[in-house]
PDB file of N, CA and C in Angstrom:
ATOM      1  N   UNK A   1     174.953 -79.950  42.324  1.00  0.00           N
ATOM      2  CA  UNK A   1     174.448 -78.688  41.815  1.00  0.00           C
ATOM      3  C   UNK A   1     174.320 -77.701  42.976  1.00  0.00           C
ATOM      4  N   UNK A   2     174.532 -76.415  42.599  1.00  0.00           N
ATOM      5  CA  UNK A   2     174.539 -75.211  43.719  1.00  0.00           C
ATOM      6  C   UNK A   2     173.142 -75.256  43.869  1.00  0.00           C
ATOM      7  N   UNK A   3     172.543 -74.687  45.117  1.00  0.00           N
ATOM      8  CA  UNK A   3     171.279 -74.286  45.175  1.00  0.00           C
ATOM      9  C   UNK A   3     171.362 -72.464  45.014  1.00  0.00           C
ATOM     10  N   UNK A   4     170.625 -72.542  44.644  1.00  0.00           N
ATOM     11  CA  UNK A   4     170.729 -70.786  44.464  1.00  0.00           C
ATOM     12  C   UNK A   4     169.398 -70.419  45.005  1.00  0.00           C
ATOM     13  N   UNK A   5     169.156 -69.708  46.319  1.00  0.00           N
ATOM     14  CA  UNK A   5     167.595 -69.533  46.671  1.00  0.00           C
ATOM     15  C   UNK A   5     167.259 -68.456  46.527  1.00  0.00           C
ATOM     16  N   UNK A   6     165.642 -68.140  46.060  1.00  0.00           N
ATOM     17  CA  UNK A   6     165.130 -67.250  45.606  1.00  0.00           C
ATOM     18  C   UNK A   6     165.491 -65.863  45.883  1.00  0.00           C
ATOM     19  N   UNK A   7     165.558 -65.326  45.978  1.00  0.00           N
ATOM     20  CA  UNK A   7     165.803 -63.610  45.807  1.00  0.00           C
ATOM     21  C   UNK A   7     167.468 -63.275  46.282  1.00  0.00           C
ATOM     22  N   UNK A   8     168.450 -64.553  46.108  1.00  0.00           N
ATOM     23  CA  UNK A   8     169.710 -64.617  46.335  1.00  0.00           C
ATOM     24  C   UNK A   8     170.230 -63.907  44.937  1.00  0.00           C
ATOM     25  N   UNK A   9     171.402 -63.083  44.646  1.00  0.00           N
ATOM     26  CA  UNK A   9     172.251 -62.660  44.094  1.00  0.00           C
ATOM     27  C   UNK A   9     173.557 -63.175  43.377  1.00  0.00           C
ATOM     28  N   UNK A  10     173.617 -63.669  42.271  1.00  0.00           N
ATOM     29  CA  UNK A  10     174.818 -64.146  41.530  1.00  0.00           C
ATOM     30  C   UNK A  10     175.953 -63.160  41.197  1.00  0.00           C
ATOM     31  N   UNK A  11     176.802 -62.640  41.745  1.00  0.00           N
ATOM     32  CA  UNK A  11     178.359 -62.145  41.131  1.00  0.00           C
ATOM     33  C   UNK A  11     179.188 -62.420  41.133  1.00  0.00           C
ATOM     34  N   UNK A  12     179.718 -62.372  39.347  1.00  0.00           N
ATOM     35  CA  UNK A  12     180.727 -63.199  39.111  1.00  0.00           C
ATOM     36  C   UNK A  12     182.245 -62.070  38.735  1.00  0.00           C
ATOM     37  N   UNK A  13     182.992 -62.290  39.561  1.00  0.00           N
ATOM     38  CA  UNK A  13     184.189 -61.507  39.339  1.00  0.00           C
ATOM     39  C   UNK A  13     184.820 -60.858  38.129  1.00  0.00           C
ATOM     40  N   UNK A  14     184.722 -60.174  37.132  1.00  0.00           N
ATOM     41  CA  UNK A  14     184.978 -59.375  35.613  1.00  0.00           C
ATOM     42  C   UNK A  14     186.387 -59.475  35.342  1.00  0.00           C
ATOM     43  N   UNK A  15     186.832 -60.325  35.624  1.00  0.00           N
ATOM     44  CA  UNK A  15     188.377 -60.796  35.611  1.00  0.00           C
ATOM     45  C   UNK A  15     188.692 -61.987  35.661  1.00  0.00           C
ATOM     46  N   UNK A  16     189.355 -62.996  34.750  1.00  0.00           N
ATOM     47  CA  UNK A  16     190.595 -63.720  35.602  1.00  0.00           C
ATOM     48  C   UNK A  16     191.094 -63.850  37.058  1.00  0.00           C
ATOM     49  N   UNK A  17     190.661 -65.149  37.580  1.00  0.00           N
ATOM     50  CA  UNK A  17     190.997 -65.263  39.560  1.00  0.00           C
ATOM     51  C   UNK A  17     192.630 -66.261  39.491  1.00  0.00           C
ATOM     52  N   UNK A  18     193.228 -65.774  40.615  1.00  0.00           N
ATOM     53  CA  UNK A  18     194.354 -66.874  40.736  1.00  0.00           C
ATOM     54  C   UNK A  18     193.261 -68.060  41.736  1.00  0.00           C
ATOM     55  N   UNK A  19     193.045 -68.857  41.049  1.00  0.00           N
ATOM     56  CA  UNK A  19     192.409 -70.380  41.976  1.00  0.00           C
ATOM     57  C   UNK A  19     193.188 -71.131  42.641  1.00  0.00           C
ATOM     58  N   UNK A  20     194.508 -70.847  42.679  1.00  0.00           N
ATOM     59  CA  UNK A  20     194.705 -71.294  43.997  1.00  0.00           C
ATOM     60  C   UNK A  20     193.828 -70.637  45.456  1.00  0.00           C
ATOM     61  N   UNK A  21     193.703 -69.448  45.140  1.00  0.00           N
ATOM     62  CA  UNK A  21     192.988 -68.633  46.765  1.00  0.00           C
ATOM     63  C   UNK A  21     192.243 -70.309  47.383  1.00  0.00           C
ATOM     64  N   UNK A  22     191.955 -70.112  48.221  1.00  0.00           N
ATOM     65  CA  UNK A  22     190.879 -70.478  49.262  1.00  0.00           C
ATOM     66  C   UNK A  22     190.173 -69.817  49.676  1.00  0.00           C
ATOM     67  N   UNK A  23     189.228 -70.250  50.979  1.00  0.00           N
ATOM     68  CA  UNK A  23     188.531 -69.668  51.470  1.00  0.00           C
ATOM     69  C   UNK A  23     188.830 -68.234  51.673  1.00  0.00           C
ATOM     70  N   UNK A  24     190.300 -68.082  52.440  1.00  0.00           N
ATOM     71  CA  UNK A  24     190.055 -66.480  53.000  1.00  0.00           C
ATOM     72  C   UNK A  24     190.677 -65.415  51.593  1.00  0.00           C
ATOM     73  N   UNK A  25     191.573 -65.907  50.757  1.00  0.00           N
ATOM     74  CA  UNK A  25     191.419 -65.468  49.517  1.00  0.00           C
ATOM     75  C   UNK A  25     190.755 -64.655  48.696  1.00  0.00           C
ATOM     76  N   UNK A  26     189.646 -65.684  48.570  1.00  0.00           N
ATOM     77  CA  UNK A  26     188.227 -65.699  47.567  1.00  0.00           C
ATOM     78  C   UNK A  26     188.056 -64.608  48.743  1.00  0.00           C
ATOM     79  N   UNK A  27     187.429 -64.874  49.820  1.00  0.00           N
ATOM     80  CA  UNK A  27     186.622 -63.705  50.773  1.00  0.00           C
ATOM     81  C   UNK A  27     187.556 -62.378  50.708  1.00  0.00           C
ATOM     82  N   UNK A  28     188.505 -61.914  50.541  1.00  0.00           N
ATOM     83  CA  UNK A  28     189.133 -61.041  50.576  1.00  0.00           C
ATOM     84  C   UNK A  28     188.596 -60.287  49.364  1.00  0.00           C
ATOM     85  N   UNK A  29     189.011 -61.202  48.194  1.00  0.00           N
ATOM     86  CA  UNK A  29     188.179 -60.899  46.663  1.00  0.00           C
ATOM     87  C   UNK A  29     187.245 -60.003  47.017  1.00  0.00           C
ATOM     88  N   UNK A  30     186.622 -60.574  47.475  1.00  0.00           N
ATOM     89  CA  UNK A  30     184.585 -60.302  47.771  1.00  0.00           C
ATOM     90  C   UNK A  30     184.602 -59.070  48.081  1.00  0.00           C
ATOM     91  N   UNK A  31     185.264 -58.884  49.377  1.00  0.00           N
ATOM     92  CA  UNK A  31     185.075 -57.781  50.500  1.00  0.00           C
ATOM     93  C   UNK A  31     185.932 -56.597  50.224  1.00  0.00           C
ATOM     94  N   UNK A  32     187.300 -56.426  49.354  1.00  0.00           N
ATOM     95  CA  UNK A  32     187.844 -55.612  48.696  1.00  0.00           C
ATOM     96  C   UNK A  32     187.776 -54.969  47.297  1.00  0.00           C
ATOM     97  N   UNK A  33     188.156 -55.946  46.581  1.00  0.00           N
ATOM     98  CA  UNK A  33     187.486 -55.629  44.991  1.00  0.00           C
ATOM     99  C   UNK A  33     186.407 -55.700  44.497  1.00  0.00           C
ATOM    100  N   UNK A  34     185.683 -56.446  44.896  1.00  0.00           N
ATOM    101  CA  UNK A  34     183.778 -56.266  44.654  1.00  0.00           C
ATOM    102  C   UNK A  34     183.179 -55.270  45.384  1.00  0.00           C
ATOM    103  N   UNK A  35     183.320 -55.186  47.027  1.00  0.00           N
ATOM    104  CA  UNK A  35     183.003 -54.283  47.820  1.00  0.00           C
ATOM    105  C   UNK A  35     181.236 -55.054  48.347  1.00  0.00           C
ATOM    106  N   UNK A  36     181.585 -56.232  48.063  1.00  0.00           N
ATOM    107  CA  UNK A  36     180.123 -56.710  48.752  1.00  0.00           C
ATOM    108  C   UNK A  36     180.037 -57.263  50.109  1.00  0.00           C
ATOM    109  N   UNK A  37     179.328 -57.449  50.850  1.00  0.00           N
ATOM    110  CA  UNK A  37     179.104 -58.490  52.278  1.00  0.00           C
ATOM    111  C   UNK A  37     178.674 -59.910  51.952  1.00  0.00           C
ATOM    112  N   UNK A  38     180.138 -60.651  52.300  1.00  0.00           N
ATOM    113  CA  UNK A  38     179.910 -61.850  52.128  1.00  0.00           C
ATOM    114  C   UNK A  38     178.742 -62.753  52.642  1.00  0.00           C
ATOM    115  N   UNK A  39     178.760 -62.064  53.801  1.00  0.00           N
ATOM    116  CA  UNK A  39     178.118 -62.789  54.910  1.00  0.00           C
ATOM    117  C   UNK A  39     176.412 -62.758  54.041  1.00  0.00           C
ATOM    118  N   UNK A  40     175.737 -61.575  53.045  1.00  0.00           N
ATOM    119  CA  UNK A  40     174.612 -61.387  53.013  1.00  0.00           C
ATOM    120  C   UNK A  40     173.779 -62.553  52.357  1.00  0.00           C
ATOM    121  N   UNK A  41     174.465 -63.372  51.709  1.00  0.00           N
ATOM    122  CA  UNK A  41     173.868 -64.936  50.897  1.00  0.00           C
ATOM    123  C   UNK A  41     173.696 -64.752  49.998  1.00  0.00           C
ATOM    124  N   UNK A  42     174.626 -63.625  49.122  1.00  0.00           N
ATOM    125  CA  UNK A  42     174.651 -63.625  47.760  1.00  0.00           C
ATOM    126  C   UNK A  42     175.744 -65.142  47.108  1.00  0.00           C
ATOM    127  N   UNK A  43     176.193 -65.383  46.328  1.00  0.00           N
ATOM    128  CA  UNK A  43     177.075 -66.127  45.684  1.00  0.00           C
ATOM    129  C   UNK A  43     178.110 -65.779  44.409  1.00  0.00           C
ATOM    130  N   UNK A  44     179.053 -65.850  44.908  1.00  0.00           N
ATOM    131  CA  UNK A  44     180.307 -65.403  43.921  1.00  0.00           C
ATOM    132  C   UNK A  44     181.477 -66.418  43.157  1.00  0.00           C
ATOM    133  N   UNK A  45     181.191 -66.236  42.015  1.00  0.00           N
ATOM    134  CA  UNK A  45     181.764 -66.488  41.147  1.00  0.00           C
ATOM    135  C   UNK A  45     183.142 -66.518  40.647  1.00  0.00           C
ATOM    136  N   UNK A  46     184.147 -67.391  40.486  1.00  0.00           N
ATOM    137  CA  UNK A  46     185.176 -66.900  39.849  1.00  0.00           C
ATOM    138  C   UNK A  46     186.119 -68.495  39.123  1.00  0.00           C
ATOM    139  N   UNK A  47     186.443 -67.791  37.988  1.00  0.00           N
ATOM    140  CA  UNK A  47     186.831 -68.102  36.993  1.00  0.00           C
ATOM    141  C   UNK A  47     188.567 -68.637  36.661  1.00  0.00           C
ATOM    142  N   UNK A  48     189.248 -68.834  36.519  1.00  0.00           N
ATOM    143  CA  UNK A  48     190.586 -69.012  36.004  1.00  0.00           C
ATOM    144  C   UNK A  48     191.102 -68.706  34.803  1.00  0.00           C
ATOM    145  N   UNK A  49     192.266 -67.861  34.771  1.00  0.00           N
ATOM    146  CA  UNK A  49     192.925 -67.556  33.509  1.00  0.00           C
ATOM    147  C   UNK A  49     192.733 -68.590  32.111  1.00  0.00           C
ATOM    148  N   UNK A  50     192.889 -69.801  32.766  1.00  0.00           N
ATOM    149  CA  UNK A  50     192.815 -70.880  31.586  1.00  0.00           C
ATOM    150  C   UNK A  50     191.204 -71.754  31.358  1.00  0.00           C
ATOM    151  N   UNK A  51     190.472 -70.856  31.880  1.00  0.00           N
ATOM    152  CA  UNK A  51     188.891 -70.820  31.986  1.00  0.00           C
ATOM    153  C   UNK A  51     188.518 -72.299  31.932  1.00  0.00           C
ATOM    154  N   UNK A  52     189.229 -73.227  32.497  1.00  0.00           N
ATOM    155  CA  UNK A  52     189.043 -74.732  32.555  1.00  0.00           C
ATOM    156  C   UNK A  52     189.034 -74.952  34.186  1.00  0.00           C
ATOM    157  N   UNK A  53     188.796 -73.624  34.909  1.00  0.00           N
ATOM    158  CA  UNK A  53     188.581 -73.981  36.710  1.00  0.00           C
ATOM    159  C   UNK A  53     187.647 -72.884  36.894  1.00  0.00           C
ATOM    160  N   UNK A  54     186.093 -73.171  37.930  1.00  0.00           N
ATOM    161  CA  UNK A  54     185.686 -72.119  38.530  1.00  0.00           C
ATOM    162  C   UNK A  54     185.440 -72.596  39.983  1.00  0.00           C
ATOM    163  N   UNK A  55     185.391 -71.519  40.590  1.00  0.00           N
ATOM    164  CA  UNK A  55     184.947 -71.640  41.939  1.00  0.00           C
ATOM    165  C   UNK A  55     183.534 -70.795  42.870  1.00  0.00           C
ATOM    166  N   UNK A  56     182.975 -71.689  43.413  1.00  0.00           N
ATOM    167  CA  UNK A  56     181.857 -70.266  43.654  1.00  0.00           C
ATOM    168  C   UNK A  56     181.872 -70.353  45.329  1.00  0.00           C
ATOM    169  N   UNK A  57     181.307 -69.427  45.987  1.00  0.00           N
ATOM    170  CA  UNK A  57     181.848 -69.167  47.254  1.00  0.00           C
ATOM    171  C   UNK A  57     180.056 -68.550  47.937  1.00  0.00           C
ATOM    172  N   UNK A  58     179.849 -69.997  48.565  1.00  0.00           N
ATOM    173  CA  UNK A  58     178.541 -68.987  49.078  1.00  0.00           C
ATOM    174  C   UNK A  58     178.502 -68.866  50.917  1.00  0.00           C
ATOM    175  N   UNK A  59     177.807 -68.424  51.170  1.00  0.00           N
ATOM    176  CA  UNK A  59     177.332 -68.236  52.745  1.00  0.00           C
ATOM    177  C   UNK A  59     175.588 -68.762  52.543  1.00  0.00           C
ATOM    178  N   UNK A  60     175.657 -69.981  53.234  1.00  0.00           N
ATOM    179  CA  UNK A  60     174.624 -70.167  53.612  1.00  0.00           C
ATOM    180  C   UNK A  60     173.711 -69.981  54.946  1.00  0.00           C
ATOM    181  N   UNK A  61     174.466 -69.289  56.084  1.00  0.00           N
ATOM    182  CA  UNK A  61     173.142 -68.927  56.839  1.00  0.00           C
ATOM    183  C   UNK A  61     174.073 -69.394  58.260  1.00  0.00           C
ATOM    184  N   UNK A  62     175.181 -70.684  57.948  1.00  0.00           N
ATOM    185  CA  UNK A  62     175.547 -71.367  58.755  1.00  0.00           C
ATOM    186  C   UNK A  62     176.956 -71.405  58.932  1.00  0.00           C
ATOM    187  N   UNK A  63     177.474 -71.116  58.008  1.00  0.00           N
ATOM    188  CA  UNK A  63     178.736 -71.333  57.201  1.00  0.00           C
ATOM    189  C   UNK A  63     179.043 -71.328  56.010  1.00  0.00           C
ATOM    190  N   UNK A  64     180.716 -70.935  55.058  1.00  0.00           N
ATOM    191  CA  UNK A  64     181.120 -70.270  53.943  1.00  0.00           C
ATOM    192  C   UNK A  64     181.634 -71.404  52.935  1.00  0.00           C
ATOM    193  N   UNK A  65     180.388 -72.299  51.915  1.00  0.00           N
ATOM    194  CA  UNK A  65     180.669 -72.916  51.120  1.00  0.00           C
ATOM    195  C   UNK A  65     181.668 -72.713  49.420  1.00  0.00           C
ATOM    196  N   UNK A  66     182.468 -73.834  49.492  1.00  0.00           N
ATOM    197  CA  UNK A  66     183.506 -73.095  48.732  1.00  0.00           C
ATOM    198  C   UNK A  66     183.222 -74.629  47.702  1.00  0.00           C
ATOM    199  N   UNK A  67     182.592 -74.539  46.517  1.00  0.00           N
ATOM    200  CA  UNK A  67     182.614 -75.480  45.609  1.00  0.00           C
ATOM    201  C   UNK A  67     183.451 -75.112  44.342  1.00  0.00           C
ATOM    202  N   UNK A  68     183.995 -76.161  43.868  1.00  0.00           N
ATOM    203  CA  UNK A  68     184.865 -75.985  42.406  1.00  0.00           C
ATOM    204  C   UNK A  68     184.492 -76.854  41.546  1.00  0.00           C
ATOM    205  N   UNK A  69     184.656 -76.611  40.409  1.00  0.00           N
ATOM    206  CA  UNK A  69     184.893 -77.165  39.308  1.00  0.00           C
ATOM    207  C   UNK A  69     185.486 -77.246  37.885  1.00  0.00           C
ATOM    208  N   UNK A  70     186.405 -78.150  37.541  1.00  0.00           N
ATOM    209  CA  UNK A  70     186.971 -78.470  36.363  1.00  0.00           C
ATOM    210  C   UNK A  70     186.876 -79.198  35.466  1.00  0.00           C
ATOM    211  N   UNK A  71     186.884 -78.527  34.381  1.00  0.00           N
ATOM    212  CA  UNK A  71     186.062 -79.354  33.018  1.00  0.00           C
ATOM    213  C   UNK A  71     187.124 -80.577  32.735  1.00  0.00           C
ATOM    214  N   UNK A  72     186.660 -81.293  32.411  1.00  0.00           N
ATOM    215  CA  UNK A  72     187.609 -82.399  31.179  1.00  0.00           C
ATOM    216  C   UNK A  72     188.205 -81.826  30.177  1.00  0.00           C
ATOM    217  N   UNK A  73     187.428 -81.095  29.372  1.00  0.00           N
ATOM    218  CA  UNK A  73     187.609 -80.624  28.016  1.00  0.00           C
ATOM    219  C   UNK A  73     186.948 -79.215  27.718  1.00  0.00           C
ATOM    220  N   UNK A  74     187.358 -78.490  27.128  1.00  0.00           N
ATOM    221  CA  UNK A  74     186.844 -77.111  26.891  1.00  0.00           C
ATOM    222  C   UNK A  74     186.951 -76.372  27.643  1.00  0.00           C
ATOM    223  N   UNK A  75     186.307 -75.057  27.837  1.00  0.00           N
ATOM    224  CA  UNK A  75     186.610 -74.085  28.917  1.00  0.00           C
ATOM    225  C   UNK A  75     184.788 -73.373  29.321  1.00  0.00           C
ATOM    226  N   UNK A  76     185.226 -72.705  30.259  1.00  0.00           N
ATOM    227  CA  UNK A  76     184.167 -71.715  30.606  1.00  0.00           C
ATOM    228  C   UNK A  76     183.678 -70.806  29.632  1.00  0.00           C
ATOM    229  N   UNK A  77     182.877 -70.001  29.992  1.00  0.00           N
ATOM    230  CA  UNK A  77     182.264 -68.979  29.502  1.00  0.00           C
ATOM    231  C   UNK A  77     183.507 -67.897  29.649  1.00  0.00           C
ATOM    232  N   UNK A  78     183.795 -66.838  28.895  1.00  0.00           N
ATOM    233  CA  UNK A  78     184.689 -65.871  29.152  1.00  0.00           C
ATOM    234  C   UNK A  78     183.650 -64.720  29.641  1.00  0.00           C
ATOM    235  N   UNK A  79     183.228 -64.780  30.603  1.00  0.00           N
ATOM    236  CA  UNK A  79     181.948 -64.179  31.241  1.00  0.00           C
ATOM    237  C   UNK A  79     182.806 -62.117  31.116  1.00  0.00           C
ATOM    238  N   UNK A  80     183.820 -62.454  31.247  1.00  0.00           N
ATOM    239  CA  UNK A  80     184.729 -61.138  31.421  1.00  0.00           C
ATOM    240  C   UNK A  80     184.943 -60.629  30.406  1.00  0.00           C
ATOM    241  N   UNK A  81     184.956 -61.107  29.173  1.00  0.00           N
ATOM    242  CA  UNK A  81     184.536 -60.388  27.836  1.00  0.00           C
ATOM    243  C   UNK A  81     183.539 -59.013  27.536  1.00  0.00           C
ATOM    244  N   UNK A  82     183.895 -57.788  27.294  1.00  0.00           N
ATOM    245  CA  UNK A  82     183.269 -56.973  26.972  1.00  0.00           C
ATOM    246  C   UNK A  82     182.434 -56.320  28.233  1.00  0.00           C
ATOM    247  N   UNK A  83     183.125 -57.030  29.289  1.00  0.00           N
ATOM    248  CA  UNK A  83     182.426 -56.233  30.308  1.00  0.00           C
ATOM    249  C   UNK A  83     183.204 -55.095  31.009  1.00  0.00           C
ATOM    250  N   UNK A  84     183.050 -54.488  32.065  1.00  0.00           N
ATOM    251  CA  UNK A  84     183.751 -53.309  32.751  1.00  0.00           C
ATOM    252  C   UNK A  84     183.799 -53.288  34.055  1.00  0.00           C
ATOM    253  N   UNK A  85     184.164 -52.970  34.512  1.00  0.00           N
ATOM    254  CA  UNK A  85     184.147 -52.705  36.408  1.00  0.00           C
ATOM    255  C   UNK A  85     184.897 -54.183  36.777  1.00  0.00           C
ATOM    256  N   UNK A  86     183.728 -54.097  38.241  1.00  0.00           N
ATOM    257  CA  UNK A  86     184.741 -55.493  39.056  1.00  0.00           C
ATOM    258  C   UNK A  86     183.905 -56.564  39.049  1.00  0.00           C
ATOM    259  N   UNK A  87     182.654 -56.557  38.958  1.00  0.00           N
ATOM    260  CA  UNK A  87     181.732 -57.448  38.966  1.00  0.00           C
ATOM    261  C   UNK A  87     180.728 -57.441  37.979  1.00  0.00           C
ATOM    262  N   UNK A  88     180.093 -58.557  37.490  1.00  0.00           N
ATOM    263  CA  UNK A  88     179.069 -58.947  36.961  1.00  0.00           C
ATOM    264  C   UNK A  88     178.099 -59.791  37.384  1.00  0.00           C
ATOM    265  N   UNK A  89     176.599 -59.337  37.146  1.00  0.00           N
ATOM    266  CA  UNK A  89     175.672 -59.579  37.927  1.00  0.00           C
ATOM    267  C   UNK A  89     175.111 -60.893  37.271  1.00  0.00           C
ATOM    268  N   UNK A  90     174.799 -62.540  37.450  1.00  0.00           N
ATOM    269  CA  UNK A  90     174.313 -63.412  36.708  1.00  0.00           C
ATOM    270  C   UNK A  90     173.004 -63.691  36.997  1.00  0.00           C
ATOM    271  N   UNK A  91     171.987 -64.072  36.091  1.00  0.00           N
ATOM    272  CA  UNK A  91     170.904 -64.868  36.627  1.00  0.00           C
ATOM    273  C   UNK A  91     171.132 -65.920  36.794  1.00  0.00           C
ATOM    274  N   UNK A  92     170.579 -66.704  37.646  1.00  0.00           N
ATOM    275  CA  UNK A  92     170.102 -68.038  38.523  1.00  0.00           C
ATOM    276  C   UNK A  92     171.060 -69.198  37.307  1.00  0.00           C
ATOM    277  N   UNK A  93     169.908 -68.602  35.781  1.00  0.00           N
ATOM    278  CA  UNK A  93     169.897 -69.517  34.921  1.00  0.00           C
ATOM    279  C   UNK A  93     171.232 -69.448  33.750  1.00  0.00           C
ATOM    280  N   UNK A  94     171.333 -68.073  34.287  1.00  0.00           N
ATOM    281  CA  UNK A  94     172.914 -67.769  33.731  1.00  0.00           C
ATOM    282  C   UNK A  94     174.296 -68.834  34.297  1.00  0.00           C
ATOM    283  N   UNK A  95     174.344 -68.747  35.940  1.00  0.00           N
ATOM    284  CA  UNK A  95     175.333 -69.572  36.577  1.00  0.00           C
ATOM    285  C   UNK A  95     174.893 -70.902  35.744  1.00  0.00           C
ATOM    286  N   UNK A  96     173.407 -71.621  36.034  1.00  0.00           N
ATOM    287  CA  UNK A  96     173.285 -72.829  35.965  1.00  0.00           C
ATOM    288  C   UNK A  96     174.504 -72.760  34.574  1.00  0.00           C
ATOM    289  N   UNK A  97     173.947 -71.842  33.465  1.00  0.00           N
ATOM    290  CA  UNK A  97     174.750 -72.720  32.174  1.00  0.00           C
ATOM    291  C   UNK A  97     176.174 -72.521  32.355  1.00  0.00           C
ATOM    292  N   UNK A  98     176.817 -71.664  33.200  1.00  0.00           N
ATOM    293  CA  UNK A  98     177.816 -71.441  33.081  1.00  0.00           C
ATOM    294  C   UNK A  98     178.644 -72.433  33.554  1.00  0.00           C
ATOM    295  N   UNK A  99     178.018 -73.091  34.764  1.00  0.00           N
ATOM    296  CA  UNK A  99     178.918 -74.565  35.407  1.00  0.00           C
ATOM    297  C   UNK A  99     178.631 -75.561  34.482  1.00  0.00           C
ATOM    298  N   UNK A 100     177.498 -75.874  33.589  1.00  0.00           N
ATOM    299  CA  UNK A 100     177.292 -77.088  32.755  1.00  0.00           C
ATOM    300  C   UNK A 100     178.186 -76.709  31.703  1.00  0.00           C
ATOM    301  N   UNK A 101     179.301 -75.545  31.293  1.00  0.00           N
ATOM    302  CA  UNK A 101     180.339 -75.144  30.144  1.00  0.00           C
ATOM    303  C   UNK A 101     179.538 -74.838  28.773  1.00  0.00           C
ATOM    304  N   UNK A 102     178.003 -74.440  29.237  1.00  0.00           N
ATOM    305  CA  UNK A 102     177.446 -73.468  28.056  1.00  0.00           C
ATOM    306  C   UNK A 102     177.920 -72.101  28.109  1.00  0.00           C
ATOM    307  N   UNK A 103     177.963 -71.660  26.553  1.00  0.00           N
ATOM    308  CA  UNK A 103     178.663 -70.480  26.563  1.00  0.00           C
ATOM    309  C   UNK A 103     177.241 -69.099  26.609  1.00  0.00           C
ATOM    310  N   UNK A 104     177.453 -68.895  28.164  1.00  0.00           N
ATOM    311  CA  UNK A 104     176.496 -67.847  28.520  1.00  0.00           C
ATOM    312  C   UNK A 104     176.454 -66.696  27.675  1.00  0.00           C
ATOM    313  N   UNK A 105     177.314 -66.017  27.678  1.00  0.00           N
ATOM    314  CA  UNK A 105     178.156 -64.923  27.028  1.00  0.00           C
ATOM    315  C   UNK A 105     177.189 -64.930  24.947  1.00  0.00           C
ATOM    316  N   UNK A 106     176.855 -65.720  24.696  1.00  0.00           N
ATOM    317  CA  UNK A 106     175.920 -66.007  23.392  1.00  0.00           C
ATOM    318  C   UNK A 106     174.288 -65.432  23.996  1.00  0.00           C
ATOM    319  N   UNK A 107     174.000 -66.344  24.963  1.00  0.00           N
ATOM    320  CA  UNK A 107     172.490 -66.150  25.544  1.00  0.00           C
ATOM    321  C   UNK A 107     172.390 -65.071  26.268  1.00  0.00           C
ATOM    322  N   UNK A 108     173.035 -64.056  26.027  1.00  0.00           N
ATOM    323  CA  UNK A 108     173.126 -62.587  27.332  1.00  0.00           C
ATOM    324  C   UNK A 108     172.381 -62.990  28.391  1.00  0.00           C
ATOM    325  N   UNK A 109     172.504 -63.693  29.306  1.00  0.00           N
ATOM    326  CA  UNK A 109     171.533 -64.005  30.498  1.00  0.00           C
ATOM    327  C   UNK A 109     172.464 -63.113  31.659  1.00  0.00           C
ATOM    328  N   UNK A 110     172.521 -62.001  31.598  1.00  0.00           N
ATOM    329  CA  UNK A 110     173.098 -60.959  32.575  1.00  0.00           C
ATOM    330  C   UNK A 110     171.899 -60.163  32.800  1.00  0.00           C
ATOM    331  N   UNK A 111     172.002 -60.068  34.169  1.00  0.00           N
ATOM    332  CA  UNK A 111     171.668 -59.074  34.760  1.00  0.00           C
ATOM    333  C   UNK A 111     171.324 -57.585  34.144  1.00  0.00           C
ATOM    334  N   UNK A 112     170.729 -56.753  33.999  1.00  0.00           N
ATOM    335  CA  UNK A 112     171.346 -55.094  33.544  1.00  0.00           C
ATOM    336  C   UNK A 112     171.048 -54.164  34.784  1.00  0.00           C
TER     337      UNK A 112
END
């Protein structure tokens, strides 16, 4: 499980990611099309076209953790549904359901 620490920041990319990226990839993501500082210990989110891969990308303090995961069966949240811009903002408890393949997107647990 991610740790997500208190007054840390969840954004999750408002698009479809190619998951192949890696590390400098994903960070490019971050620092161009989001327009955020990786380095600040927020955590970012991203998803796959076939919403059966995510990846989240944090900075912990020390170094740039890059965790994934792929379901067996079913898909993600289509977190990118009905939204706009480049990013979307999650709560804590939003990510949690979103890696366990609850469909967030029902429970509006976004940010406003």
């Amino acid at each position: 499980m991610i740790r997500v620490p208190q007054g840390c920041r969840v954004w999750a990319r408002s698009q479809a990611t190619d998951l192949r990226k890696g590390f400098a990839g994903l960070a490019g993501l971050v620092q161009r099309e989001l327009g955020c500082d990786l380095l600040a210990g927020d955590i970012f989110v991203f998803i796959s076209r076939s919403r059966r891969l995510v990846k989240v990308l944090q900075w912990d303090g020390t170094g740039l953790s890059l965790y994934s995961k792929r379901l067996g069966r079913g898909q993600f949240a289509e977190i990118w549904r009905h939204r706009h811009g480049d990013q979307i903002e999650l709560t804590r408890r939003a990510l949690y359901q979103l890696l366990e393949g609850a469909d967030v997107t029902r429970a509006q647990r976004w940010r406003k």
